[in-house]
C-alpha atoms as a PDB file:
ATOM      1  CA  UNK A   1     -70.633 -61.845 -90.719  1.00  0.00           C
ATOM      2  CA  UNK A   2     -72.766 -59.188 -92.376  1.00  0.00           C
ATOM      3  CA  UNK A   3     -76.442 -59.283 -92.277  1.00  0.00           C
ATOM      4  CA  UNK A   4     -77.949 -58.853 -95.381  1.00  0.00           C
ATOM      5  CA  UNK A   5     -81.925 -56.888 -96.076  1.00  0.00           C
ATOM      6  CA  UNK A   6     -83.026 -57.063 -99.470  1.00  0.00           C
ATOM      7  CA  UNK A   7     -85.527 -57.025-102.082  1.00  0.00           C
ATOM      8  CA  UNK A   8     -86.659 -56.084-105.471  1.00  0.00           C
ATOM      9  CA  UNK A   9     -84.850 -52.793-105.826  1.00  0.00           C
ATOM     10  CA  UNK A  10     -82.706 -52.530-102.557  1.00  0.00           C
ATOM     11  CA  UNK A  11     -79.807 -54.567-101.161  1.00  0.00           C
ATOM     12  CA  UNK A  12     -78.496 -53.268 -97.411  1.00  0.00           C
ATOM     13  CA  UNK A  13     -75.472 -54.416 -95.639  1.00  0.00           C
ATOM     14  CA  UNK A  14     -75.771 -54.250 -91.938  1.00  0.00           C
ATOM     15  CA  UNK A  15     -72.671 -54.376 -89.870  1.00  0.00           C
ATOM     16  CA  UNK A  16     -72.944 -56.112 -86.719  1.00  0.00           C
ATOM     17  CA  UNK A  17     -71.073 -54.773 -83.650  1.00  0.00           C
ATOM     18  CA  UNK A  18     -67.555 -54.962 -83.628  1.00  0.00           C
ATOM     19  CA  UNK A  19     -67.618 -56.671 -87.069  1.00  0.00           C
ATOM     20  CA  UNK A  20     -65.174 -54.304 -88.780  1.00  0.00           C
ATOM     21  CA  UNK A  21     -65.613 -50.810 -86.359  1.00  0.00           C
ATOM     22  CA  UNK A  22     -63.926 -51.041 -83.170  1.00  0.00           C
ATOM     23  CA  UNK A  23     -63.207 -47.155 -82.501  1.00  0.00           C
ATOM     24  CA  UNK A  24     -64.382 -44.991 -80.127  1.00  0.00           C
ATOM     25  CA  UNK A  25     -66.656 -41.798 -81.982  1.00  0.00           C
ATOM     26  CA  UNK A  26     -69.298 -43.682 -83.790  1.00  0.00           C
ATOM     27  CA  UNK A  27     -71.771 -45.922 -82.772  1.00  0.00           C
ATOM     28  CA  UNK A  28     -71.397 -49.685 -82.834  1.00  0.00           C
ATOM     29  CA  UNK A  29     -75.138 -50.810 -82.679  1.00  0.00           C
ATOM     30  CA  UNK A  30     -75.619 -51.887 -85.637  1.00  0.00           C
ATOM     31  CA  UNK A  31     -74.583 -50.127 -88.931  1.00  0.00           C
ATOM     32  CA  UNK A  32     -76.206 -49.873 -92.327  1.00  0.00           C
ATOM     33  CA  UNK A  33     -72.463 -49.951 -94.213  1.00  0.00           C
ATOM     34  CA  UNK A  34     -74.104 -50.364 -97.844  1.00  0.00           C
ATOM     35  CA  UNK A  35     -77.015 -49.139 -99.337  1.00  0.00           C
ATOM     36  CA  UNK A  36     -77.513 -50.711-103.233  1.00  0.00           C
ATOM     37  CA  UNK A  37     -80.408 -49.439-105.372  1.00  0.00           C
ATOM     38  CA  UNK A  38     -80.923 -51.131-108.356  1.00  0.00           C
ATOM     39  CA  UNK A  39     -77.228 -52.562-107.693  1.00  0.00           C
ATOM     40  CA  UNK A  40     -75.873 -49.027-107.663  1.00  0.00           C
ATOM     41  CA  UNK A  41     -73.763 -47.838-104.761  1.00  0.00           C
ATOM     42  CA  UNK A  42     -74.767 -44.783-103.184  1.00  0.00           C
ATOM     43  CA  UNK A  43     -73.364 -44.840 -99.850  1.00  0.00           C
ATOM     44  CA  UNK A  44     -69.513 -44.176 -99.121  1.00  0.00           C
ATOM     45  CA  UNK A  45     -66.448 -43.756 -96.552  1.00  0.00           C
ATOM     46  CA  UNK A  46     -65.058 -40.781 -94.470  1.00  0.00           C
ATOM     47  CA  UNK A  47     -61.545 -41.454 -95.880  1.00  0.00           C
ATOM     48  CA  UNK A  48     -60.548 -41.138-100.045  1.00  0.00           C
ATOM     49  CA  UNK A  49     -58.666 -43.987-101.489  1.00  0.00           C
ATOM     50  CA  UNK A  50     -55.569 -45.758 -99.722  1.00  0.00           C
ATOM     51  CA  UNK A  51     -56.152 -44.009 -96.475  1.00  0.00           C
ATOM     52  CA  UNK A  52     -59.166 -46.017 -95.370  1.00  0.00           C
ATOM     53  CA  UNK A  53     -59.453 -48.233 -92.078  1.00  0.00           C
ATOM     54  CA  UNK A  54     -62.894 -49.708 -91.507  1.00  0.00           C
ATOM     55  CA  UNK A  55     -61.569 -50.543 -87.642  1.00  0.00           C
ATOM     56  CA  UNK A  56     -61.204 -46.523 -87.013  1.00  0.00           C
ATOM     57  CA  UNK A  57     -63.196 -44.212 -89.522  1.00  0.00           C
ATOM     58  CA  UNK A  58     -66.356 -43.655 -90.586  1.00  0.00           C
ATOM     59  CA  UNK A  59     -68.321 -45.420 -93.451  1.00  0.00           C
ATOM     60  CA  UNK A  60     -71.931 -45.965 -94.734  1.00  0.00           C
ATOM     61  CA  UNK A  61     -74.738 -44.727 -92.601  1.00  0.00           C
ATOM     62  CA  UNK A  62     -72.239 -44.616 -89.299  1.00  0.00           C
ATOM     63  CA  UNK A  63     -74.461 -42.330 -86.276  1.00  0.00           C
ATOM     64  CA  UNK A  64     -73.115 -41.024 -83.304  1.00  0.00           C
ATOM     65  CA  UNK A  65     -73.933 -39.829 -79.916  1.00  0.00           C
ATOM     66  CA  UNK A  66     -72.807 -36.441 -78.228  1.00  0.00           C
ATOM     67  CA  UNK A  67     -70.063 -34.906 -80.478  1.00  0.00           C
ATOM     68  CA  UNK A  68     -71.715 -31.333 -79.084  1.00  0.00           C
ATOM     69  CA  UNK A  69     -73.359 -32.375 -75.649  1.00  0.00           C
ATOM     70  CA  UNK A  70     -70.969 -35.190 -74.501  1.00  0.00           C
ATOM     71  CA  UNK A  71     -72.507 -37.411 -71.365  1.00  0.00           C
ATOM     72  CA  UNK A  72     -70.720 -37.571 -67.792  1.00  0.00           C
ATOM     73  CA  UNK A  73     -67.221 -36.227 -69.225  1.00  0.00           C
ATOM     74  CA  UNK A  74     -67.951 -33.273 -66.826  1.00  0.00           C
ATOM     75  CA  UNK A  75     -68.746 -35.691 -63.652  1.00  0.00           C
ATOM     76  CA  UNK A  76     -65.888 -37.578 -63.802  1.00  0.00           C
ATOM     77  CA  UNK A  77     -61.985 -37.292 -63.337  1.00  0.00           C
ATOM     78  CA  UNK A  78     -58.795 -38.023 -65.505  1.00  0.00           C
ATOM     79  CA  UNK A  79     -58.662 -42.368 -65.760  1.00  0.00           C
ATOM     80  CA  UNK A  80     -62.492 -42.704 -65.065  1.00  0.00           C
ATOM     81  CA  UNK A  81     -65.100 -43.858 -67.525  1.00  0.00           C
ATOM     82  CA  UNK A  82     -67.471 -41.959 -68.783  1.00  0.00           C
ATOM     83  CA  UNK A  83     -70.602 -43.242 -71.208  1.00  0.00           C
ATOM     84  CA  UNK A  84     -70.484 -42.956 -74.891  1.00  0.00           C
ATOM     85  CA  UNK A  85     -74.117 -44.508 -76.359  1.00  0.00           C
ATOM     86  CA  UNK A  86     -73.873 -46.904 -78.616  1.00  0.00           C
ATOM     87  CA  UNK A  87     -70.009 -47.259 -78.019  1.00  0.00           C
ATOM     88  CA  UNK A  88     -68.858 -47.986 -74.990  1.00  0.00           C
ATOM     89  CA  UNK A  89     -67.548 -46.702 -71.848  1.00  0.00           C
ATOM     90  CA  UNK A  90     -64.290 -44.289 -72.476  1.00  0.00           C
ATOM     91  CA  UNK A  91     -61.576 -43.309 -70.194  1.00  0.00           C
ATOM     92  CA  UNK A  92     -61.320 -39.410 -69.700  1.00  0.00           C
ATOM     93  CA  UNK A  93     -57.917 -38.346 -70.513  1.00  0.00           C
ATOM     94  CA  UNK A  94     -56.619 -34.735 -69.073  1.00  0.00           C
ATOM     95  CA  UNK A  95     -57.817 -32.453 -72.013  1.00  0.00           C
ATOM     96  CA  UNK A  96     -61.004 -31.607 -72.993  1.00  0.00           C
ATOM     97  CA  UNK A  97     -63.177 -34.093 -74.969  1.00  0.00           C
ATOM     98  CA  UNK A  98     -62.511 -34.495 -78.592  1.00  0.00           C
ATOM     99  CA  UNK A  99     -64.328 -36.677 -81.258  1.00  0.00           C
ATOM    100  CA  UNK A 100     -61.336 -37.437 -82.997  1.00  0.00           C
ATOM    101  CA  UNK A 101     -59.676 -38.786 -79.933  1.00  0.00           C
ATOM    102  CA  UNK A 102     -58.688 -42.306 -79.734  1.00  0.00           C
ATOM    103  CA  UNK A 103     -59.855 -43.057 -76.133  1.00  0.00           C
ATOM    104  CA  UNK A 104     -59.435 -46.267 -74.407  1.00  0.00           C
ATOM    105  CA  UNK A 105     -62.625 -48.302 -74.632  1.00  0.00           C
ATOM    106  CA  UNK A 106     -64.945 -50.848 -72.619  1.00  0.00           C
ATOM    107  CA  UNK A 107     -67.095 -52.376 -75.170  1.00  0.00           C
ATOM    108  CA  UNK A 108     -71.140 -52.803 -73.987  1.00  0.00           C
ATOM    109  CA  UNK A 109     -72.910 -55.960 -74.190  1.00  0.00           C
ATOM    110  CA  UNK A 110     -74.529 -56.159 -77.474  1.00  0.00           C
ATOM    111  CA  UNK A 111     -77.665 -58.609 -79.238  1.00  0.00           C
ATOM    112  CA  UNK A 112     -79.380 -58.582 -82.655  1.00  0.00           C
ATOM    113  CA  UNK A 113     -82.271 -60.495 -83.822  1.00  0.00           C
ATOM    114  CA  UNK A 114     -84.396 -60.599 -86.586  1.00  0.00           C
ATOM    115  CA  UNK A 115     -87.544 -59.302 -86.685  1.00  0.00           C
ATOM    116  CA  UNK A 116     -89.545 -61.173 -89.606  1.00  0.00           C
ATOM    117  CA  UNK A 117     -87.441 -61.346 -93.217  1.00  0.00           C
ATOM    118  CA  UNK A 118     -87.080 -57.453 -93.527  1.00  0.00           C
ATOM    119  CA  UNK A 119     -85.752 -56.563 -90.104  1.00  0.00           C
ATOM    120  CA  UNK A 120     -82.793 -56.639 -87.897  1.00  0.00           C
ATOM    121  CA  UNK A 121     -83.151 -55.139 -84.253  1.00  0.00           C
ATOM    122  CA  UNK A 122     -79.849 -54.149 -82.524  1.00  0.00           C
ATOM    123  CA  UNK A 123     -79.903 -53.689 -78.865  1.00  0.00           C
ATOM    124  CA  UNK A 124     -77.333 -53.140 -75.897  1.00  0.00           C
ATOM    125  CA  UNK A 125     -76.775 -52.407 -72.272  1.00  0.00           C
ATOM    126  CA  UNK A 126     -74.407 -50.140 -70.618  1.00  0.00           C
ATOM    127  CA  UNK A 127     -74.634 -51.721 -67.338  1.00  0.00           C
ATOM    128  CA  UNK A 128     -73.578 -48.908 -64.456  1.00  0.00           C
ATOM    129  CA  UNK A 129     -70.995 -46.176 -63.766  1.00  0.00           C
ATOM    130  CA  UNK A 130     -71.548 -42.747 -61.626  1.00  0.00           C
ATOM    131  CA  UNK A 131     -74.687 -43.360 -62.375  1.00  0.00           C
ATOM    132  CA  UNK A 132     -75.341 -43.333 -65.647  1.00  0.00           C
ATOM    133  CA  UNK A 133     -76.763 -46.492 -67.058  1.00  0.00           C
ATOM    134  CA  UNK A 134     -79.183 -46.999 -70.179  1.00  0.00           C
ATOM    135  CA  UNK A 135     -80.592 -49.461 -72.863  1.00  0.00           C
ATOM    136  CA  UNK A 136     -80.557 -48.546 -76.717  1.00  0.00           C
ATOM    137  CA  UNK A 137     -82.188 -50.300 -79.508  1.00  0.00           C
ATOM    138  CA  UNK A 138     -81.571 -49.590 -82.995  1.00  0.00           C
ATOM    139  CA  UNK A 139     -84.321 -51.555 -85.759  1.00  0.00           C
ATOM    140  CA  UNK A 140     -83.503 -51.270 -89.507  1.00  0.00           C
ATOM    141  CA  UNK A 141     -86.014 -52.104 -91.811  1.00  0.00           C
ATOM    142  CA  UNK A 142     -86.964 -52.112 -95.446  1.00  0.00           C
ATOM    143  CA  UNK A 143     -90.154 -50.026 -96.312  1.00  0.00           C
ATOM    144  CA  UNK A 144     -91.819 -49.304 -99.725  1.00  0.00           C
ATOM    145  CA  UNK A 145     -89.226 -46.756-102.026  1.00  0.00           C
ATOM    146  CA  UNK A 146     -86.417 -47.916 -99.218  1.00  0.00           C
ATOM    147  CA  UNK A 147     -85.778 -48.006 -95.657  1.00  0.00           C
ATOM    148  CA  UNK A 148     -86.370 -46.889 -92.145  1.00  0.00           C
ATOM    149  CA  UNK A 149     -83.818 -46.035 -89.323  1.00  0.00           C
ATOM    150  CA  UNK A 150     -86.016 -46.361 -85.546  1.00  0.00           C
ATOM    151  CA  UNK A 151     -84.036 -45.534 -82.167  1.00  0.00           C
ATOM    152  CA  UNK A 152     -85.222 -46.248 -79.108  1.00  0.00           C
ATOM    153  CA  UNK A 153     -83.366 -44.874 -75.336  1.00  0.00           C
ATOM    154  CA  UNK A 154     -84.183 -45.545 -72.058  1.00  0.00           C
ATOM    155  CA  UNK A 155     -82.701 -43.956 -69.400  1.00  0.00           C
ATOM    156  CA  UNK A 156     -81.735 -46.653 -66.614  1.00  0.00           C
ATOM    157  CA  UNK A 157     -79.176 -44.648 -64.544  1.00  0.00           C
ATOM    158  CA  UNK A 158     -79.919 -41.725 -62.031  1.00  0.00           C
ATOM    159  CA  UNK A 159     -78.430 -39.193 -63.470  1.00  0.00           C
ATOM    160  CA  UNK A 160     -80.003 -37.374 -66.151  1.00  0.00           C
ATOM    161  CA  UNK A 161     -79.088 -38.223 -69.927  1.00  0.00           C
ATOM    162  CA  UNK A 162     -78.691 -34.924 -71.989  1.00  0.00           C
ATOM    163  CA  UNK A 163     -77.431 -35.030 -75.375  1.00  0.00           C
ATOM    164  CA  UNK A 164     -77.576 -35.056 -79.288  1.00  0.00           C
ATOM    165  CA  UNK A 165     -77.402 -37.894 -82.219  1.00  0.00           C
ATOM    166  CA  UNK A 166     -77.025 -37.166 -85.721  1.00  0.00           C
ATOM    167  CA  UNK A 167     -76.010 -39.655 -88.952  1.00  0.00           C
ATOM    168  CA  UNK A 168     -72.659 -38.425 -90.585  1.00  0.00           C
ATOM    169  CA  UNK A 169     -74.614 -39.629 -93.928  1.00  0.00           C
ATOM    170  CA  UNK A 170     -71.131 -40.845 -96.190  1.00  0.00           C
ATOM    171  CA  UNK A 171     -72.980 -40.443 -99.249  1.00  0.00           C
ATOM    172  CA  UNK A 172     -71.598 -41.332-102.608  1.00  0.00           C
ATOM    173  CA  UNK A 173     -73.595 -41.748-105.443  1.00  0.00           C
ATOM    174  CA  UNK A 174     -72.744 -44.410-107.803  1.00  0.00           C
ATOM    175  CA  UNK A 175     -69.020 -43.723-106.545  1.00  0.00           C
ATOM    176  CA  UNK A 176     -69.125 -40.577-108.760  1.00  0.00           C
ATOM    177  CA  UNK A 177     -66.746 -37.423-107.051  1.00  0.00           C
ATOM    178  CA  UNK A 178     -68.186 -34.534-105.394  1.00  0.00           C
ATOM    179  CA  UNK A 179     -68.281 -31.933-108.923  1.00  0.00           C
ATOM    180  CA  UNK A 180     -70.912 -30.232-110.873  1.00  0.00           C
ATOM    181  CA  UNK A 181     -73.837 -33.031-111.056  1.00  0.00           C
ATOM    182  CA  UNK A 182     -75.028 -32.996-107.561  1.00  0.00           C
ATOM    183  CA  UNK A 183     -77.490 -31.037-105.691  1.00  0.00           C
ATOM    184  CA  UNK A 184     -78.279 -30.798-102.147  1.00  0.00           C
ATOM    185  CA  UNK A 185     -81.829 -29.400-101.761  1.00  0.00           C
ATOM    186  CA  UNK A 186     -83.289 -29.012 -98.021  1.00  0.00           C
ATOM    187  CA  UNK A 187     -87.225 -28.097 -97.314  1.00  0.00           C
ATOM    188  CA  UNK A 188     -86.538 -24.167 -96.598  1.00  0.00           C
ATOM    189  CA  UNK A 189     -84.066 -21.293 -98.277  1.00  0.00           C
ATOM    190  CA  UNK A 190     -80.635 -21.848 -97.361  1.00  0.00           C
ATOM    191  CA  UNK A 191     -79.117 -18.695 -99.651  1.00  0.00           C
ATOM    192  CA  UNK A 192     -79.506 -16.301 -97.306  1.00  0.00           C
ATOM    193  CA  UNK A 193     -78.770 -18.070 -94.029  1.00  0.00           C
ATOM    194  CA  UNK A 194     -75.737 -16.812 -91.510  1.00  0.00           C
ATOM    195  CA  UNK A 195     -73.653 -20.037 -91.307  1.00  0.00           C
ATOM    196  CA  UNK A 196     -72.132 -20.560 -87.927  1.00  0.00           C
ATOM    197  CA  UNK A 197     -68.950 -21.688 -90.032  1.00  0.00           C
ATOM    198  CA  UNK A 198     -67.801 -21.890 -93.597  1.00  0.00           C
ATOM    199  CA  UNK A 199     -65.049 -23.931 -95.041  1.00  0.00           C
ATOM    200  CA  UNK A 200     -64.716 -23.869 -98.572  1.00  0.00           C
ATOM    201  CA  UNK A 201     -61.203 -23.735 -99.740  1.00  0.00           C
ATOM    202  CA  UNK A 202     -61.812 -24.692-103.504  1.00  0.00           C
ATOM    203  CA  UNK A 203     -64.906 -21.875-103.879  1.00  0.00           C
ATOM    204  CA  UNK A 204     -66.525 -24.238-105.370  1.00  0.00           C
ATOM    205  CA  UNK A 205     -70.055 -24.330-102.596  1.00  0.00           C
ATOM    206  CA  UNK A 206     -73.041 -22.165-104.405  1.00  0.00           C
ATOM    207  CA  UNK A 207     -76.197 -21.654-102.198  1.00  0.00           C
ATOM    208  CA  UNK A 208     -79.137 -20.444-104.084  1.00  0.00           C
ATOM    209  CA  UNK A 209     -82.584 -20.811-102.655  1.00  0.00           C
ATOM    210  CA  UNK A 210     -83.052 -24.358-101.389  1.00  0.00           C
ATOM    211  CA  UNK A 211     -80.409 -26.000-102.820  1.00  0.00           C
ATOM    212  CA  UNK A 212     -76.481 -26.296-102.419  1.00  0.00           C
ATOM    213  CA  UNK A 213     -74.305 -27.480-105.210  1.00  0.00           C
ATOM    214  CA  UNK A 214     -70.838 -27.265-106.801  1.00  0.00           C
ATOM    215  CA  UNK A 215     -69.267 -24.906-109.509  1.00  0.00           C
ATOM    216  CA  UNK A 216     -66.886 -27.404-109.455  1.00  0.00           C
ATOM    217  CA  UNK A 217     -64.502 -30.554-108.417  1.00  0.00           C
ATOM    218  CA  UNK A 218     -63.988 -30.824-104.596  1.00  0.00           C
ATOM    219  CA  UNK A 219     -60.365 -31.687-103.964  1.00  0.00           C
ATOM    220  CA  UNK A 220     -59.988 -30.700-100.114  1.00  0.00           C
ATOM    221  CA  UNK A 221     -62.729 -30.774 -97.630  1.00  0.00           C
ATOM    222  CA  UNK A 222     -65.597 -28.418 -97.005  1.00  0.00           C
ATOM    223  CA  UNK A 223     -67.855 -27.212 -94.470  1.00  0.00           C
ATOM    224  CA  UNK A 224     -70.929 -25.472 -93.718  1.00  0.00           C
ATOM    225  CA  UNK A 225     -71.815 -25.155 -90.329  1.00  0.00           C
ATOM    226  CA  UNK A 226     -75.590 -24.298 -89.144  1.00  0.00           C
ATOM    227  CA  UNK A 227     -77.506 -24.410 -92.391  1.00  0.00           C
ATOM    228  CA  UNK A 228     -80.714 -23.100 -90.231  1.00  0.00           C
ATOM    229  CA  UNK A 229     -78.250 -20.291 -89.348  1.00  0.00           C
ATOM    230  CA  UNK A 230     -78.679 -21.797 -85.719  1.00  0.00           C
ATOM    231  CA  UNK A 231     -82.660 -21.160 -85.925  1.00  0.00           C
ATOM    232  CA  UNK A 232     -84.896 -24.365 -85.680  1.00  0.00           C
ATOM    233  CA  UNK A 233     -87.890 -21.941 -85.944  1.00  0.00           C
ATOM    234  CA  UNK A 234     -86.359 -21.206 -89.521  1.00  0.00           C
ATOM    235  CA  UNK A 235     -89.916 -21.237 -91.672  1.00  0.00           C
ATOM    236  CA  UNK A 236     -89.371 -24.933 -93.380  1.00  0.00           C
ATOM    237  CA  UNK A 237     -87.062 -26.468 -91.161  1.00  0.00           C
ATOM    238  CA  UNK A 238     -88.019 -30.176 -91.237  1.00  0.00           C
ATOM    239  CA  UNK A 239     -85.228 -33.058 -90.475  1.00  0.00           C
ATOM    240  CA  UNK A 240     -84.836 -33.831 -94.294  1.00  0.00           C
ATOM    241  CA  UNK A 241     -82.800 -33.454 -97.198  1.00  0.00           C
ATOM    242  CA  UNK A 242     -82.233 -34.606-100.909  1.00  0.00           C
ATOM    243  CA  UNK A 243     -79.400 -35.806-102.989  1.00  0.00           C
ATOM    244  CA  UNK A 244     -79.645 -36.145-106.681  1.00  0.00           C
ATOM    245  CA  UNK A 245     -76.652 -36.728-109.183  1.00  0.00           C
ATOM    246  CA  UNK A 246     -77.060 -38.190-112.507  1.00  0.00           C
ATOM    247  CA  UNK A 247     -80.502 -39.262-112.551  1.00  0.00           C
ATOM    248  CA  UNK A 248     -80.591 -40.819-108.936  1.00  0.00           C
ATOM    249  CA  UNK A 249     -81.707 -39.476-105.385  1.00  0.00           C
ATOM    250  CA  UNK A 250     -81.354 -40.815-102.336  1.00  0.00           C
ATOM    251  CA  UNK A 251     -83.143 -38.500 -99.312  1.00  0.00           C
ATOM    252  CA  UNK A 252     -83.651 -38.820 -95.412  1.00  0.00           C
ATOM    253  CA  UNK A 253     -86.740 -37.639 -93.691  1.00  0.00           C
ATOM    254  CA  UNK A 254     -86.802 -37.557 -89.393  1.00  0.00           C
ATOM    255  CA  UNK A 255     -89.872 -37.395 -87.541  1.00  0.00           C
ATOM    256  CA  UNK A 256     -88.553 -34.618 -85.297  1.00  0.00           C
ATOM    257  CA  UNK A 257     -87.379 -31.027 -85.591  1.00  0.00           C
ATOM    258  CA  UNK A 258     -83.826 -30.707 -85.923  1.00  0.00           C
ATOM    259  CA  UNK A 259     -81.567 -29.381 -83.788  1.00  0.00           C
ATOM    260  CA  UNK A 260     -79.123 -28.978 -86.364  1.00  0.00           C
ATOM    261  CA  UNK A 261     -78.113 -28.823 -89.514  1.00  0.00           C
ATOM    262  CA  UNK A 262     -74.854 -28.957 -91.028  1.00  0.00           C
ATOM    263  CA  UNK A 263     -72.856 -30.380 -94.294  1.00  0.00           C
ATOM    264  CA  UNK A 264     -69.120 -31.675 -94.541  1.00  0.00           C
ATOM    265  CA  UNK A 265     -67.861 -33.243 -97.416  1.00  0.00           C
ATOM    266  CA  UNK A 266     -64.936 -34.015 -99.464  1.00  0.00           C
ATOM    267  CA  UNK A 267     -63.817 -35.140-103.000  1.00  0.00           C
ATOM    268  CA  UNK A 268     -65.304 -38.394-102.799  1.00  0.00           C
ATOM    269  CA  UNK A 269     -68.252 -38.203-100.336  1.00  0.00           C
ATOM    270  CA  UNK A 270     -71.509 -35.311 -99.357  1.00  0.00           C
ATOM    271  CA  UNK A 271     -72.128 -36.303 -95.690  1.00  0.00           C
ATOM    272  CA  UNK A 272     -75.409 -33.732 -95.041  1.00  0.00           C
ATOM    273  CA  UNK A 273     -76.130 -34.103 -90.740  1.00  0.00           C
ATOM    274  CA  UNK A 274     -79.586 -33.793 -89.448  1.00  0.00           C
ATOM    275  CA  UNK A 275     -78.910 -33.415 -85.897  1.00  0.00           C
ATOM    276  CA  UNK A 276     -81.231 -34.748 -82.825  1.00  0.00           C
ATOM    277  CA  UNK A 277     -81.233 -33.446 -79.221  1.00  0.00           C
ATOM    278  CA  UNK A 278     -83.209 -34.650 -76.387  1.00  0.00           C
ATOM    279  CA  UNK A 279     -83.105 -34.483 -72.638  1.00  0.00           C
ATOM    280  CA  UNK A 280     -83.921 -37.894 -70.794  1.00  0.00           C
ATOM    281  CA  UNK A 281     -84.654 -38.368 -66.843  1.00  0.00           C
ATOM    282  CA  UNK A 282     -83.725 -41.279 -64.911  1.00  0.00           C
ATOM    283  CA  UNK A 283     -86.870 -43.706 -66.280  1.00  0.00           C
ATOM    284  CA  UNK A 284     -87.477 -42.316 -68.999  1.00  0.00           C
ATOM    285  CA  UNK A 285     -87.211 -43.041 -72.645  1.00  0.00           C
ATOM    286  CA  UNK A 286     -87.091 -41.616 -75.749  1.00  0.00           C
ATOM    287  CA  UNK A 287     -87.754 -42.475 -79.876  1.00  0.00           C
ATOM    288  CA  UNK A 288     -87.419 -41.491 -82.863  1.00  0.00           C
ATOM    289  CA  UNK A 289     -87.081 -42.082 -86.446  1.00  0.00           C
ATOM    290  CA  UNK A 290     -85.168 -41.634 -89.704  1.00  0.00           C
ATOM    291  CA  UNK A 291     -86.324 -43.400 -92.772  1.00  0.00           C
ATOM    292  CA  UNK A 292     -85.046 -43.056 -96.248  1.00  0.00           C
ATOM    293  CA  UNK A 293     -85.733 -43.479 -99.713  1.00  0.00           C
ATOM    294  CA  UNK A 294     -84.227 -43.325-102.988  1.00  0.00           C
ATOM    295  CA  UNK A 295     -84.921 -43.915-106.599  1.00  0.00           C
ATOM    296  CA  UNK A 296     -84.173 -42.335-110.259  1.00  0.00           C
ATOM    297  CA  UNK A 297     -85.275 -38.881-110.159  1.00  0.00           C
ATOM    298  CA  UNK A 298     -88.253 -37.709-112.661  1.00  0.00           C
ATOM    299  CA  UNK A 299     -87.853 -35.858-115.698  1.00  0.00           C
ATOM    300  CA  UNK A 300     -88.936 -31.974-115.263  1.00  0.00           C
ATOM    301  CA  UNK A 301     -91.583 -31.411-117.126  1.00  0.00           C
END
């Protein structure tokens, strides 16, 4: 059963693991599936209408570990197990590793708890294989104008843990389509920036100075790969971002510098990814933090 955070101006629905998710790309520890601010919707799914499956795609806040710097595929052979955090323990296949592959899984052991009326803490253990081994925690909490996102990773293995996180962010404001009515604004210029890739099959994407927004209605998906035009030293480049459509905002601020930074979307849903990378020896451990906030956006003056 869902676990519910709420208060004056925010409802959250928190997913325990396994609840509804049992595939093998995103993470299972815990998942912030709804976000309602003043009982409007603004978060959404990776799928449009009548081809959604909450047991295999994305939805909500769903995070996940190494889609660029997988862990142990490299040290291991075709039928072993290799660790995805947060996940499980997947069984290479003969091909190279792919997000989008449906590998066979060993579910972790997995725990939540509350932690006083505005907190749920998520936690599992990957127990040991060719030596990789760790403990994650995962604590979502409400804080003043909306919520916070804290990780916590400690290396337990003896092998070194090197690897990214990022949240896919299925963002959906009030349910409304992706069209003319949103902005995307980011803390430095983003006009002038060398993508690393570009999908935009409608023409339809307009970057001009900080912001990216739409000339018109998605209707396939879109892409825009390395928004710091692969530069963290960009001048601005903070782990944050703002949506605003139709009076309401919803934004994400990270207390780290980004590794990444890229947006995919579709007709129904802006995911913006704010990606984390971090090296971790055997002992070790590692934290960090999103929190976000959201509200009705001020009137220009």
């Amino acid at each position: 059963m869902a676990l519910l955070l709420k208060n004056d101006e925010f409802l959250l629905q928190l997913e325990r693991p396994g609840e509804r998710y049992t595939a093998s790309r995103f993470d299972w520890n815990g998942l912030v599936s709804s976000v309602r601010f003043r009982d409007i919707e603004l978060l959404g799914q990776e799928k449009p209408r009548f081809q959604r499956n909450p047991a295999r795609f994305g939805r909500g806040l769903h995070n996940e570990f190494g889609i660029k710097k997988v862990v142990g595929y490299h040290d291991c052979h075709p039928g072993e197990w290799f660790p995805k955090i947060g996940t499980g323990w997947l069984k290479k296949d003969e091909d190279p590793y792919f997000f989008y592959t449906d590998y066979k899984l060993d579910p972790l052991s997995f725990d939540d708890s509350t932690d006083g009326q505005d907190a749920v803490i998520f936690s599992c253990t990957s127990g040991e294989r060719n030596g990789y081994a760790y403990h994650y925690t995962k604590r979502i909490a409400l804080a003043p104008g909306g919520f916070t996102i804290a990780y916590t990773l400690k290396n337990s293995g003896s092998k070194r843990i090197e690897t990214d996180e990022y949240v896919h962010n299925f963002l959906s404001l009030g349910g409304k389509r992706v069209a003319p009515g949103y902005t995307l604004e980011f803390p430095w210029n983003v006009e002038n920036v060398i993508l690393v890739e570009q999908v935009d099959p409608d023409k339809i994407l307009k970057l001009s100075g900080t912001t990216v927004s739409f000339t018109g209605r998605a209707r396939n998906q879109f892409y825009l790969g390395g928004l710091t035009g692969g530069e963290t030293s960009v001048d601005g480049v903070a782990a944050k971002w703002r949506l605003e459509n139709s009076g309401i905002f919803i934004e994400e601020s990270g207390n780290f510098t980004p590794d990444a930074v890229h947006l995919w979307g579709w007709k129904h849903v802006i995911s913006p990814e704010v990606f984390f990378a971090f090296s971790l020896d055997p002992g070790k451990s590692v934290s960090w933090e999103r929190a976000y906030s959201a509200g009705y956006v001020s009137p220009s003056v």
